[in-house]
C-alpha atoms as a PDB file:
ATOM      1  CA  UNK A   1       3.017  12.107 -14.377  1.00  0.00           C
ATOM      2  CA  UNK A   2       1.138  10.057 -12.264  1.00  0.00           C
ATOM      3  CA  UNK A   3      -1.204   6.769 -13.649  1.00  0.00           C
ATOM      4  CA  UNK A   4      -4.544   6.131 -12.154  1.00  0.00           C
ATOM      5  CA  UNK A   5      -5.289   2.289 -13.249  1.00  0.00           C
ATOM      6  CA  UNK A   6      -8.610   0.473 -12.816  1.00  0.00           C
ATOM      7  CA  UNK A   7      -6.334  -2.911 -13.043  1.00  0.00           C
ATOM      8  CA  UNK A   8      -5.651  -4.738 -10.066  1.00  0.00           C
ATOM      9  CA  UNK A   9      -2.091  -4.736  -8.734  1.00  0.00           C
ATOM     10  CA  UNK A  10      -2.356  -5.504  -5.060  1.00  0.00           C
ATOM     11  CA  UNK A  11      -5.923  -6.184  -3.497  1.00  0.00           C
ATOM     12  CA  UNK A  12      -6.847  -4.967   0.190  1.00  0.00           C
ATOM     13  CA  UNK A  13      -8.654  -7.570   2.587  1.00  0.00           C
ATOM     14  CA  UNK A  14     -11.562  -5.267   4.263  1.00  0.00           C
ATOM     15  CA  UNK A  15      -9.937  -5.775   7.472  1.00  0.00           C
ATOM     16  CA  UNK A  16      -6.998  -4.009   5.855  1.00  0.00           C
ATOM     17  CA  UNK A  17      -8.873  -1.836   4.181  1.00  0.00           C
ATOM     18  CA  UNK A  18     -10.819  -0.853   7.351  1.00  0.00           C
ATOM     19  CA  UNK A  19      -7.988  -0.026   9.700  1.00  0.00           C
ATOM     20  CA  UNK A  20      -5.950   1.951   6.821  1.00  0.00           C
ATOM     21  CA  UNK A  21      -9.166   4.109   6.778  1.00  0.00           C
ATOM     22  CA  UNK A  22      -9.356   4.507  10.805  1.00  0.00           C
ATOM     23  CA  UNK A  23      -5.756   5.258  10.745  1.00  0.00           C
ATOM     24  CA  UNK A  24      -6.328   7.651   8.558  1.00  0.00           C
ATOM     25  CA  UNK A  25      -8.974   8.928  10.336  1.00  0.00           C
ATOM     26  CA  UNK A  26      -7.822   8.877  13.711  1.00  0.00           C
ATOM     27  CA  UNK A  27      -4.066  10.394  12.216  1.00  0.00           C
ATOM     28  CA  UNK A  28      -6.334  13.347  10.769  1.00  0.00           C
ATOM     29  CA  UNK A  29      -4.469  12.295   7.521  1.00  0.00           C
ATOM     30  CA  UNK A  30      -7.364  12.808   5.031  1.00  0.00           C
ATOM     31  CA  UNK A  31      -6.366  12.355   1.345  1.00  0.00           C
ATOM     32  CA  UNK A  32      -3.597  10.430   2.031  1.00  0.00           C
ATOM     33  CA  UNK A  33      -2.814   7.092   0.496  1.00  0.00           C
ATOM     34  CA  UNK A  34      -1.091   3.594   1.478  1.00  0.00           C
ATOM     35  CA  UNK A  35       2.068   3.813  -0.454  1.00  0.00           C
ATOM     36  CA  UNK A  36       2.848  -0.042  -1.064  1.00  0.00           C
ATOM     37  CA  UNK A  37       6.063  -0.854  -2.814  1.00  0.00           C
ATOM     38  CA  UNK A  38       9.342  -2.466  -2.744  1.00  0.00           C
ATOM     39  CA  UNK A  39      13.084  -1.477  -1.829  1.00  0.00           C
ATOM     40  CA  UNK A  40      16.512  -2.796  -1.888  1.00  0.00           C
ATOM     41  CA  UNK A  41      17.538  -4.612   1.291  1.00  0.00           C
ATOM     42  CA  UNK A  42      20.818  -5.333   1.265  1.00  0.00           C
ATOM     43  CA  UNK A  43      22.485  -9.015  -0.230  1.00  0.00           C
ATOM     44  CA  UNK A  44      20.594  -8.778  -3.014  1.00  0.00           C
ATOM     45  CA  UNK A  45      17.393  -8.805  -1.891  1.00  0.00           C
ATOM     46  CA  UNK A  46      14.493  -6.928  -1.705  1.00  0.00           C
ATOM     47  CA  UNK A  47      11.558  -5.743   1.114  1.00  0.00           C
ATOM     48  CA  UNK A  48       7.761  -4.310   1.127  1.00  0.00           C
ATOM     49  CA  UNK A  49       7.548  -1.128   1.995  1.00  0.00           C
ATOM     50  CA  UNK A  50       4.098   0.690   3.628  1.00  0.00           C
ATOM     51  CA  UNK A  51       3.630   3.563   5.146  1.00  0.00           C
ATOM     52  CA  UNK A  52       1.026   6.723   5.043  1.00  0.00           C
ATOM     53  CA  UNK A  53       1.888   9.554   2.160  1.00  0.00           C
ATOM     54  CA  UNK A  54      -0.201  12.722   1.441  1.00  0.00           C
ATOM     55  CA  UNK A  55       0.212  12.607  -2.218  1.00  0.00           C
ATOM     56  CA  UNK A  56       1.384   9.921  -5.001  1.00  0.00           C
ATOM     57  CA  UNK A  57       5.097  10.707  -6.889  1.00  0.00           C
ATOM     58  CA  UNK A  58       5.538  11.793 -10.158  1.00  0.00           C
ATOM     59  CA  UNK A  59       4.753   8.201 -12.420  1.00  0.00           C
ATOM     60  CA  UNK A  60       3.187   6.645  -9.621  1.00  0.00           C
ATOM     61  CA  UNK A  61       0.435   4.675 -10.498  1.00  0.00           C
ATOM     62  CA  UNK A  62      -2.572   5.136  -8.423  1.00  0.00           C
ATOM     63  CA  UNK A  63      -4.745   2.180  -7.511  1.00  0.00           C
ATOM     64  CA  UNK A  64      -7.950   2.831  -5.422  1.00  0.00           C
ATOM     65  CA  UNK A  65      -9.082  -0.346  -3.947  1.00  0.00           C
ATOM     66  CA  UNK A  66     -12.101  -0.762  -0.970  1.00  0.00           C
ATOM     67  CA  UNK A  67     -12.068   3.207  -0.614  1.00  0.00           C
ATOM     68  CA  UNK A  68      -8.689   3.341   0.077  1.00  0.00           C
ATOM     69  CA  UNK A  69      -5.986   4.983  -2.678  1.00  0.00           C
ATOM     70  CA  UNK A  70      -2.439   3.112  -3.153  1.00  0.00           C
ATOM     71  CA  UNK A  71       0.163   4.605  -4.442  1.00  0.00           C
ATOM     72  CA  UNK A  72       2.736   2.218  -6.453  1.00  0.00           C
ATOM     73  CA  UNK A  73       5.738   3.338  -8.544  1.00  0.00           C
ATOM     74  CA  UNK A  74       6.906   1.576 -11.282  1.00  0.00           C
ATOM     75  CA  UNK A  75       9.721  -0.283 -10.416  1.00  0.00           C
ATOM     76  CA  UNK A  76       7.630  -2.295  -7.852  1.00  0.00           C
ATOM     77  CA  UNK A  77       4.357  -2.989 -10.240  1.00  0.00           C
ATOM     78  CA  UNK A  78       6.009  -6.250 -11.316  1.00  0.00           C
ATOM     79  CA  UNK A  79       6.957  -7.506  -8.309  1.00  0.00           C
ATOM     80  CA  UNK A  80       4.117  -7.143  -6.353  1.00  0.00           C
ATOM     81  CA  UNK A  81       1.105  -7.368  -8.765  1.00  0.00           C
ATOM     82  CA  UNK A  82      -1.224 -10.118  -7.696  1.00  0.00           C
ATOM     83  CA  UNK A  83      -0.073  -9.219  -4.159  1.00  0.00           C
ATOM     84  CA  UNK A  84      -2.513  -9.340  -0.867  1.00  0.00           C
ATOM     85  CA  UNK A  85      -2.361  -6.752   1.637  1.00  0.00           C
ATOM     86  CA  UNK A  86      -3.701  -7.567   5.376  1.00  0.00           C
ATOM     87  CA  UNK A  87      -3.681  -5.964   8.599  1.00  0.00           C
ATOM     88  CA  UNK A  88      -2.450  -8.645  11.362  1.00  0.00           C
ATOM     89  CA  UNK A  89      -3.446  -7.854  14.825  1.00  0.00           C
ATOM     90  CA  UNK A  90      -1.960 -10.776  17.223  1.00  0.00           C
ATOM     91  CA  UNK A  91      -0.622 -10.722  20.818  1.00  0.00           C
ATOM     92  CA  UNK A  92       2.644 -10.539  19.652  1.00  0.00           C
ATOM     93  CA  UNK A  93       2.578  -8.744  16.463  1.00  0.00           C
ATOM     94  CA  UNK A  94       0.101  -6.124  14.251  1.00  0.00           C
ATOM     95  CA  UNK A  95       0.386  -3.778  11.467  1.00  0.00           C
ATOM     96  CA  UNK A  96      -0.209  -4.369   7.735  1.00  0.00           C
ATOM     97  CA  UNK A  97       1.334  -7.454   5.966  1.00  0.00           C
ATOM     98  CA  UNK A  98       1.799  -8.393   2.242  1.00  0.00           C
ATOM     99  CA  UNK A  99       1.420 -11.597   0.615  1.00  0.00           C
END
């Protein structure tokens, strides 16, 4: 069963915000959602995960933040809450990056 929560877990910067949307957009991926989370990543640590999903997973919690809907499951609420999503766009580097 997934959550919808008005509390805020991970905030989008509007430049984040804005190119998640134009993605979107430009993907023809309306409805979908920025699934932000975390996953194992070997030696006993962990990484952020993003990426583009069409729907949230059973007991995902559901976050919609600057018009755009995140979907977070549970096992990466603690670790990320208070977390800052951007989009980076550099001459060497771009794409979405959490803080």
């Amino acid at each position: 069963m997934q959550q919808t929560t008005k509390e805020i877990i991970v905030t989008l910067t509007e430049k984040a915000a804005s190119k998640a949307k134009l993605l979107l957009e430009k993907e023809n991926k309306q409805g979908y959602g920025l699934r932000v989370g975390i996953a194992a990543g070997g030696c006993s640590s962990y990484i952020y995960e993003i990426g583009f999903e069409k729907a949230p997973k059973e007991n995902d919690m559901v976050v919609e933040e600057k018009g755009v809907r995140l979907f977070i499951n549970p096992q990466s609420v603690s670790f990320i809450r208070g977390s800052t999503v951007d989009y980076i766009d550099s001459l060497t580097n771009a794409g979405f990056k959490i803080s």
